[in-house]
Protein backbone atom coordinates (compact mmCIF):
# COMPACT_ATOMS: atom_id res chain seq x y z
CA UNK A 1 20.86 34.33 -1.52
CA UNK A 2 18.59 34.58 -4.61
CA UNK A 3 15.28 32.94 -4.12
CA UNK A 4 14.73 33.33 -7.77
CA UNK A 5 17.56 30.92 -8.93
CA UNK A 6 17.46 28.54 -6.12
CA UNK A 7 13.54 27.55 -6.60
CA UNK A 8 14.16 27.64 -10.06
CA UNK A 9 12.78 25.19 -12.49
CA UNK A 10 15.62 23.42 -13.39
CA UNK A 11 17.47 22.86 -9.91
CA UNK A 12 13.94 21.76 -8.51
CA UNK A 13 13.96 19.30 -11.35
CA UNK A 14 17.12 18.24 -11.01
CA UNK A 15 17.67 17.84 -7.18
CA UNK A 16 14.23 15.73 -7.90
CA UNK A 17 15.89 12.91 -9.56
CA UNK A 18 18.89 13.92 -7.91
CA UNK A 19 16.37 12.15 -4.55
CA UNK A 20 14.93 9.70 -6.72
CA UNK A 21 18.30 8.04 -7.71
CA UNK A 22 19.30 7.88 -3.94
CA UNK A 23 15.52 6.22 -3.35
CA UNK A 24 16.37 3.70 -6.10
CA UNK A 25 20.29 3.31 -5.04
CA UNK A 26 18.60 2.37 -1.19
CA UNK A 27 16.44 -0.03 -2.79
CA UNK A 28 18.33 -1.85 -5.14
CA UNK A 29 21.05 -1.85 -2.19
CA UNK A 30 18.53 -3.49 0.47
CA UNK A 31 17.57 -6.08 -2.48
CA UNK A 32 21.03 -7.45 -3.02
CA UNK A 33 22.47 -7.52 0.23
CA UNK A 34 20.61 -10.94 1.07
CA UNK A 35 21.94 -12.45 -2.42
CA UNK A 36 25.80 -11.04 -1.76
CA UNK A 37 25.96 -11.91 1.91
CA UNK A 38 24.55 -15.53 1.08
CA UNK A 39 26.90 -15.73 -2.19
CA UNK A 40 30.18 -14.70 -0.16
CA UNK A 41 29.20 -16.40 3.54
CA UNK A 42 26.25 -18.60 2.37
CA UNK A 43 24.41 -17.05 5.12
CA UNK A 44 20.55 -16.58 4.14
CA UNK A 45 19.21 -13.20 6.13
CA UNK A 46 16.31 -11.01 4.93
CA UNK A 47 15.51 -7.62 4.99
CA UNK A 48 11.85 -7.06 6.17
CA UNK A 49 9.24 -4.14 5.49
CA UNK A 50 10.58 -2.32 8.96
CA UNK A 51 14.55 -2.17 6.96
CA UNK A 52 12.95 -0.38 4.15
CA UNK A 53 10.95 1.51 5.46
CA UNK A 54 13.36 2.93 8.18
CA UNK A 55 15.59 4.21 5.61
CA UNK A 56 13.14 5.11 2.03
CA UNK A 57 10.93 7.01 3.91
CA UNK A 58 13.03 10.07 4.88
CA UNK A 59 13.76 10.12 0.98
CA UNK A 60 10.74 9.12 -0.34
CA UNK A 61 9.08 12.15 1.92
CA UNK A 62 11.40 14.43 0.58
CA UNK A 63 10.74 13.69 -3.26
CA UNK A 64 7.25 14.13 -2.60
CA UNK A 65 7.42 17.63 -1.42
CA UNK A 66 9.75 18.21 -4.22
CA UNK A 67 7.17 17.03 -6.87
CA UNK A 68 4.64 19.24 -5.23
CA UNK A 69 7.16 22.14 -5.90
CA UNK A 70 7.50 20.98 -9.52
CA UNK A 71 4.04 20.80 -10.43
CA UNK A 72 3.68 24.60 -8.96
CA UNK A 73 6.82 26.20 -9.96
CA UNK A 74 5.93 27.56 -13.34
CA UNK A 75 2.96 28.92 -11.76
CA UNK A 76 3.68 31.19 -8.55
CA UNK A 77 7.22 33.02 -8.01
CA UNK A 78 10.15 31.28 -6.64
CA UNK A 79 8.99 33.09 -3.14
CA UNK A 80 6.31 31.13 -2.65
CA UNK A 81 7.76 28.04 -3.49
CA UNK A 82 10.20 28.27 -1.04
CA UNK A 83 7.19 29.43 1.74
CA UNK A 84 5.34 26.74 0.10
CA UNK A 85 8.14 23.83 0.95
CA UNK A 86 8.96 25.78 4.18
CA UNK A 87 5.14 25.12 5.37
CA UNK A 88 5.28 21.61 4.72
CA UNK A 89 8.18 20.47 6.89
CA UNK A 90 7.30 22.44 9.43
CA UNK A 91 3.59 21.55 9.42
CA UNK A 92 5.10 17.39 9.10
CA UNK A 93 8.14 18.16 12.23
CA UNK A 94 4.82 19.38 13.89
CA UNK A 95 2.74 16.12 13.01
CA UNK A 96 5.77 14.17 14.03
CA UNK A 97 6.35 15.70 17.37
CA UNK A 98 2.36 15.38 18.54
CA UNK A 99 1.71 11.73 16.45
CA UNK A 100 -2.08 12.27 16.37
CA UNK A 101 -2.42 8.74 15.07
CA UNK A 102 0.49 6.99 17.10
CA UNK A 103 2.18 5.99 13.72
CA UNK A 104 5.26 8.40 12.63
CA UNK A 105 5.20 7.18 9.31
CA UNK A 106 1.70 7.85 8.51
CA UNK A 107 1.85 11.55 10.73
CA UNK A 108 4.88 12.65 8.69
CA UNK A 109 3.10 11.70 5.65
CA UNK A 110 -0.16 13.24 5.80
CA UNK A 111 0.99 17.36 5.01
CA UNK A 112 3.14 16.40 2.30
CA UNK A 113 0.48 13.96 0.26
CA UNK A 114 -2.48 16.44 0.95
CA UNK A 115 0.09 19.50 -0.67
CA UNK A 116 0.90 17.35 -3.23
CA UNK A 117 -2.84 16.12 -4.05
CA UNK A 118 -3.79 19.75 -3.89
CA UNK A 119 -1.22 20.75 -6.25
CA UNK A 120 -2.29 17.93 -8.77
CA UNK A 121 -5.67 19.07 -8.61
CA UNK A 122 -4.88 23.05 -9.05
CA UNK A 123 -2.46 22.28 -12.58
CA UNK A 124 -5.70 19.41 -13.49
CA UNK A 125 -8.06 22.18 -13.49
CA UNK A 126 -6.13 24.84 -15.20
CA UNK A 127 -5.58 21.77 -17.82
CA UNK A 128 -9.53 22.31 -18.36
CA UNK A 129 -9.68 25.74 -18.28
CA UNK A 130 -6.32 26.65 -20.76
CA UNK A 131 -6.30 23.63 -23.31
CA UNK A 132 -8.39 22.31 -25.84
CA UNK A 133 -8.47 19.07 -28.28
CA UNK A 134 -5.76 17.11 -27.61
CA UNK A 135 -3.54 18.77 -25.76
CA UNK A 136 -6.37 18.88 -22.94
CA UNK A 137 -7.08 15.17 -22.72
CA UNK A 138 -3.65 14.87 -22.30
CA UNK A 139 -3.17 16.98 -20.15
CA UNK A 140 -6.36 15.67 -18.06
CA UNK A 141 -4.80 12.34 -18.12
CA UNK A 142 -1.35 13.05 -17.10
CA UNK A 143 -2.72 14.59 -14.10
CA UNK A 144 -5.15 12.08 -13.31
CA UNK A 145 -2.46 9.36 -13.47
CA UNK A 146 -0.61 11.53 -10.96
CA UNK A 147 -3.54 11.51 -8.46
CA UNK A 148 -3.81 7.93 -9.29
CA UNK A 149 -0.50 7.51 -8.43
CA UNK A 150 -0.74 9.24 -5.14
CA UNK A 151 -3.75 7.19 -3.77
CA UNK A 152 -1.49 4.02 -4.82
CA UNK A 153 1.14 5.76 -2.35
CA UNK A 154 -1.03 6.81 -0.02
CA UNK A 155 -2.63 3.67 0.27
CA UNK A 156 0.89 1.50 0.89
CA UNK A 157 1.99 3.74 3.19
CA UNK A 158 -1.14 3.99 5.16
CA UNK A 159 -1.96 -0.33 5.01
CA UNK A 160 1.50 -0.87 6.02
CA UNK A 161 1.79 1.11 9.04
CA UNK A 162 -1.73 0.64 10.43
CA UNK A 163 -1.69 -2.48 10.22
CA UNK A 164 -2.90 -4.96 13.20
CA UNK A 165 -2.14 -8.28 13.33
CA UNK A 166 -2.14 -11.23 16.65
CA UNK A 167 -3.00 -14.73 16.70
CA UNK A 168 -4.55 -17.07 19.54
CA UNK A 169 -6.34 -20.55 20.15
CA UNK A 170 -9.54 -20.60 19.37
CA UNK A 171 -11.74 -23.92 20.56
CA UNK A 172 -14.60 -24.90 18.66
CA UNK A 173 -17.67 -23.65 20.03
CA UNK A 174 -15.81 -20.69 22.02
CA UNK A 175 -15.51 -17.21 20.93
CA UNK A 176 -11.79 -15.59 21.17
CA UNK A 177 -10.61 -12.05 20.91
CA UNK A 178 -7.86 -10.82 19.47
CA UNK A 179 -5.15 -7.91 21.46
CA UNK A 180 -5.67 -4.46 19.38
CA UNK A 181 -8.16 -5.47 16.78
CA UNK A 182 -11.73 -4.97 17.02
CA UNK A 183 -12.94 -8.57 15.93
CA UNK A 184 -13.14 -12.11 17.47
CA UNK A 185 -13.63 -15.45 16.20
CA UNK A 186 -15.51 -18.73 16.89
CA UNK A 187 -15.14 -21.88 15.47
CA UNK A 188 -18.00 -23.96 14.60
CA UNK A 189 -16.76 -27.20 13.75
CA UNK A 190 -13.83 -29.22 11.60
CA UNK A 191 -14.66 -31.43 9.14
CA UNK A 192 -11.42 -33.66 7.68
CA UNK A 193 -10.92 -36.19 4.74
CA UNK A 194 -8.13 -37.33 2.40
CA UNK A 195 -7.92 -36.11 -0.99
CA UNK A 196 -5.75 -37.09 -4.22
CA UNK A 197 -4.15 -40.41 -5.05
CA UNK A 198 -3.83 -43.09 -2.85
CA UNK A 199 -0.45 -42.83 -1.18
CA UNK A 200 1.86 -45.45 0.81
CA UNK A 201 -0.90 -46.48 3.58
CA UNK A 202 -2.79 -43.66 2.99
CA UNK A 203 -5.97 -43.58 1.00
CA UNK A 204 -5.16 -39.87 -0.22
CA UNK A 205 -1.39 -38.03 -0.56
CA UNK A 206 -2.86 -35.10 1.67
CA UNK A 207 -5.30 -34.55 4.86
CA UNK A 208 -6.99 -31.81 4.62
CA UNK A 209 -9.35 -30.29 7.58
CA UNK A 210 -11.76 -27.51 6.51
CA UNK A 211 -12.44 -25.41 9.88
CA UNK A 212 -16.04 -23.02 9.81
CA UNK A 213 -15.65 -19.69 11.36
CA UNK A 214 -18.16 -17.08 12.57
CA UNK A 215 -16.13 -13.78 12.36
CA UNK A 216 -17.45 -10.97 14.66
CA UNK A 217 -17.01 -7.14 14.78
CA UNK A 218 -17.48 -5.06 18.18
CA UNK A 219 -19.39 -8.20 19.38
CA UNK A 220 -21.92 -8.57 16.32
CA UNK A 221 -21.68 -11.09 13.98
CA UNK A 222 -20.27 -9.92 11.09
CA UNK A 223 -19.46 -12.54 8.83
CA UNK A 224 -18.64 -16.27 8.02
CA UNK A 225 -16.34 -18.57 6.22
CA UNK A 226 -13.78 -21.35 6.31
CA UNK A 227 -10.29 -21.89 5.93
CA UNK A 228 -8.50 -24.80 5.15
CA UNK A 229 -5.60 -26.75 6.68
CA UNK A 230 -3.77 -29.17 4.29
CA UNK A 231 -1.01 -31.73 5.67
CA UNK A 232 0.62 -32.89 2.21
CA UNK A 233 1.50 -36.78 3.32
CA UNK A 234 3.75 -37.50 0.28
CA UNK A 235 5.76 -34.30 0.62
CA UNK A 236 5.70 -33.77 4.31
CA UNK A 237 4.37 -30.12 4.26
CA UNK A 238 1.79 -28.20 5.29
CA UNK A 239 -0.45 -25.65 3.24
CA UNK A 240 -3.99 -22.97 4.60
CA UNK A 241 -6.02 -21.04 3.07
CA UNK A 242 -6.93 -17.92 3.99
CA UNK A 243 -10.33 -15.97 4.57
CA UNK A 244 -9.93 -12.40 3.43
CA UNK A 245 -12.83 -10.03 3.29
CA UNK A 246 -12.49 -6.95 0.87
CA UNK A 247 -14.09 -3.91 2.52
CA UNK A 248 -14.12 -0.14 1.68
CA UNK A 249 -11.82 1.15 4.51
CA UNK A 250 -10.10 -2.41 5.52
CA UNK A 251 -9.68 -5.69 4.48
CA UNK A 252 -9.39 -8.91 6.86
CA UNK A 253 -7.32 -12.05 6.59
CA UNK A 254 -7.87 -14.80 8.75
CA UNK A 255 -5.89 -18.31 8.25
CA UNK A 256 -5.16 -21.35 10.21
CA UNK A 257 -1.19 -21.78 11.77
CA UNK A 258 -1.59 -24.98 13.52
CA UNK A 259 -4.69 -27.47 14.63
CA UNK A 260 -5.83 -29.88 17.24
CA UNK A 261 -8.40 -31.90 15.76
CA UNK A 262 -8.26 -34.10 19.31
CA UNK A 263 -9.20 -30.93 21.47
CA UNK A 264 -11.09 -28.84 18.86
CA UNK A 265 -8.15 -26.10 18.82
CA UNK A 266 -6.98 -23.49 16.11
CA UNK A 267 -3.97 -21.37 16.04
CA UNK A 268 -6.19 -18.84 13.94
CA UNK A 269 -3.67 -15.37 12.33
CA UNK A 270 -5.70 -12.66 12.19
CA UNK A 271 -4.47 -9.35 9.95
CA UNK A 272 -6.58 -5.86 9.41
CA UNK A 273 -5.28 -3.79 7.06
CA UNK A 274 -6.66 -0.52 6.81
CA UNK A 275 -6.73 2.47 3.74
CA UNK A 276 -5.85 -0.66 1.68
CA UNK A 277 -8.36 0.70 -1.00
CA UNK A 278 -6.51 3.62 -2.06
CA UNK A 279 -4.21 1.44 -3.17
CA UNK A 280 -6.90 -0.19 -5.50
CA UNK A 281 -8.58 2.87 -6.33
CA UNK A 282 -5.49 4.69 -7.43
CA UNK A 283 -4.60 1.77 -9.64
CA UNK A 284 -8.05 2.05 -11.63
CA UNK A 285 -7.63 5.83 -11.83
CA UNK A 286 -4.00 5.40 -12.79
CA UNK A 287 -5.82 3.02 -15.48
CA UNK A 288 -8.25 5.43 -16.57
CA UNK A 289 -5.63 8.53 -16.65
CA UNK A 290 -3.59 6.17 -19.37
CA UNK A 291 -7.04 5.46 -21.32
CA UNK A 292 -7.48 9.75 -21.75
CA UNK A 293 -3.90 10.05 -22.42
CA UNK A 294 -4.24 7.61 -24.94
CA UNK A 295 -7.35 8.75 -26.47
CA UNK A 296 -5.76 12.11 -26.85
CA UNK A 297 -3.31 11.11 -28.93
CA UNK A 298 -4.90 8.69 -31.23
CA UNK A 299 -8.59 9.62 -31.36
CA UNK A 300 -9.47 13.49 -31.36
CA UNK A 301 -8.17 15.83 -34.36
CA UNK A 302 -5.70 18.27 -33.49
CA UNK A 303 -7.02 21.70 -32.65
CA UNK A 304 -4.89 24.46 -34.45
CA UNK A 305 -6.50 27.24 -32.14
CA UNK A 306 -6.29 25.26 -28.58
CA UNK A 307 -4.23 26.89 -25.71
CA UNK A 308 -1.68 25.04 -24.67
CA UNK A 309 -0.68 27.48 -21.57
């Protein structure tokens, strides 16, 4: 078999979308299945983050290698493009079989974005070394919008399967733990009134009960807030709000499933979800690759002597 023509350029391109339409196909397929099923049966079923994720990941692993091979192939030989791709499933089989973080997703995942950052950051800084004028900034900001794009993968794929979530009663004046997540929670008090217009009997159309928390980490206080629990009279439904903190490496969500004001009880939901700021960084650098691109087309004067190899 010829390793020249089957690395080639054009097939790696076009098995690439070749992957991408069966990612799409999947997706589209696991959106409409609810709204067909409920259409022909009128049965209502859903397809959670587990169903997609089961079944786009293969594919979505395999497109990334295969953009990692795209963004190298008109730089090394066929040869070590196939080495190259070689490496990388056998590198992921071997993250997959010893699961150093207990999460397949996120130990398949980890060879294939590093290649693929690596690669983005090899053709970003032959972009600066080979161009000039325009045709480097937009070069510079395709690339960085690739990166950015990356960290905005990275970062869902990460936050979604290290995520930690558990809920429990929490009594006011007691501090609870929660199974698998380093925090705990105490409630300091509950303070309730009506609020709106006056409704039937009631002197508001909702009752709403504000609950204080102390949130701690590894048994140190960490932080505090409230959350809300809102009973809407008029309309019979309930409504929370939720405490989130926004950290570097995590973010926290705490909110309120059910009270007791009688015995001084919370059903408290606590999530962690870690990495969760790649996702934000990579859509500010995604933000600031578009601001170059753009800038190299409308601002600089073309350079008849830049490089464009």
């Amino acid at each position: 078999m010829d390793i020249q023509n089957l690395f080639s350029r054009k097939n790696l391109i076009f098995v690439t979308v070749t992957v991408f339409g069966i990612l799409a196909a999947l997706l589209t397929i696991g959106m409409l299945t609810p709204l067909v099923i409920q259409f022909l049966s009128g049965m209502q079923i859903g397809m959670d983050a587990t169903y997609f994720n089961n079944r786009a990941a293969p594919i979505a692993g395999l497109l990334v290698i295969l953009l990692c091979a795209c963004l190298l192939v008109t730089h090394i030989s066929s040869r070590y493009i196939g080495m190259l791709l070689g490496g990388i499933v056998l590198l992921s089989a071997f993250m997959a079989v010893f699961s150093p973080t207990g999460k397949l997703l996120v130990d398949i995942s980890i060879i294939p974005m590093l290649a693929v950052f690596a690669a983005s950051l090899y053709r970003l800084a032959h972009v600066i070394r080979k161009r000039s004028g325009k045709s480097r900034l937009k070069g510079i900001g395709a690339h960085i919008i690739h990166i950015g794009i990356l960290l905005v993968i990275f970062g869902t794929i990460f936050s979604s399967a290290m995520k930690v979530e558990d809920s429990a009663v929490v009594s006011i004046g007691e501090e609870t733990a929660f199974e698998g997540i380093p925090y705990s929670v105490s409630v300091m008090g509950m303070d309730s009134s009506f609020e709106g217009t006056p409704y039937d009997n009631y002197p508001g159309s909702s009752y709403a009960t504000d609950v204080g928390l102390i949130i701690s980490k590894n048994g140190n206080e960490f932080d505090r807030g409230t959350v809300r629990y809102i009973t809407d009279i008029k309309w019979r439904q309930t409504y929370t709000s939720t405490y989130i903190y926004r950290g570097i490496m995590e973010e926290v969500f705490i909110a309120p499933k059910a009270l007791d004001e009688k015995s001084g009880e919370v059903d408290l939901y606590l999530r962690v979800v870690p990495f969760i700021s790649f996702l934000w960084a990579g859509i500010y650098i995604m933000l600031g690759g578009m601001f170059i691109l753009l800038l190299g087309s409308i601002v600089l004067p073309d350079n008849e002597n830049e490089v464009t190899t």
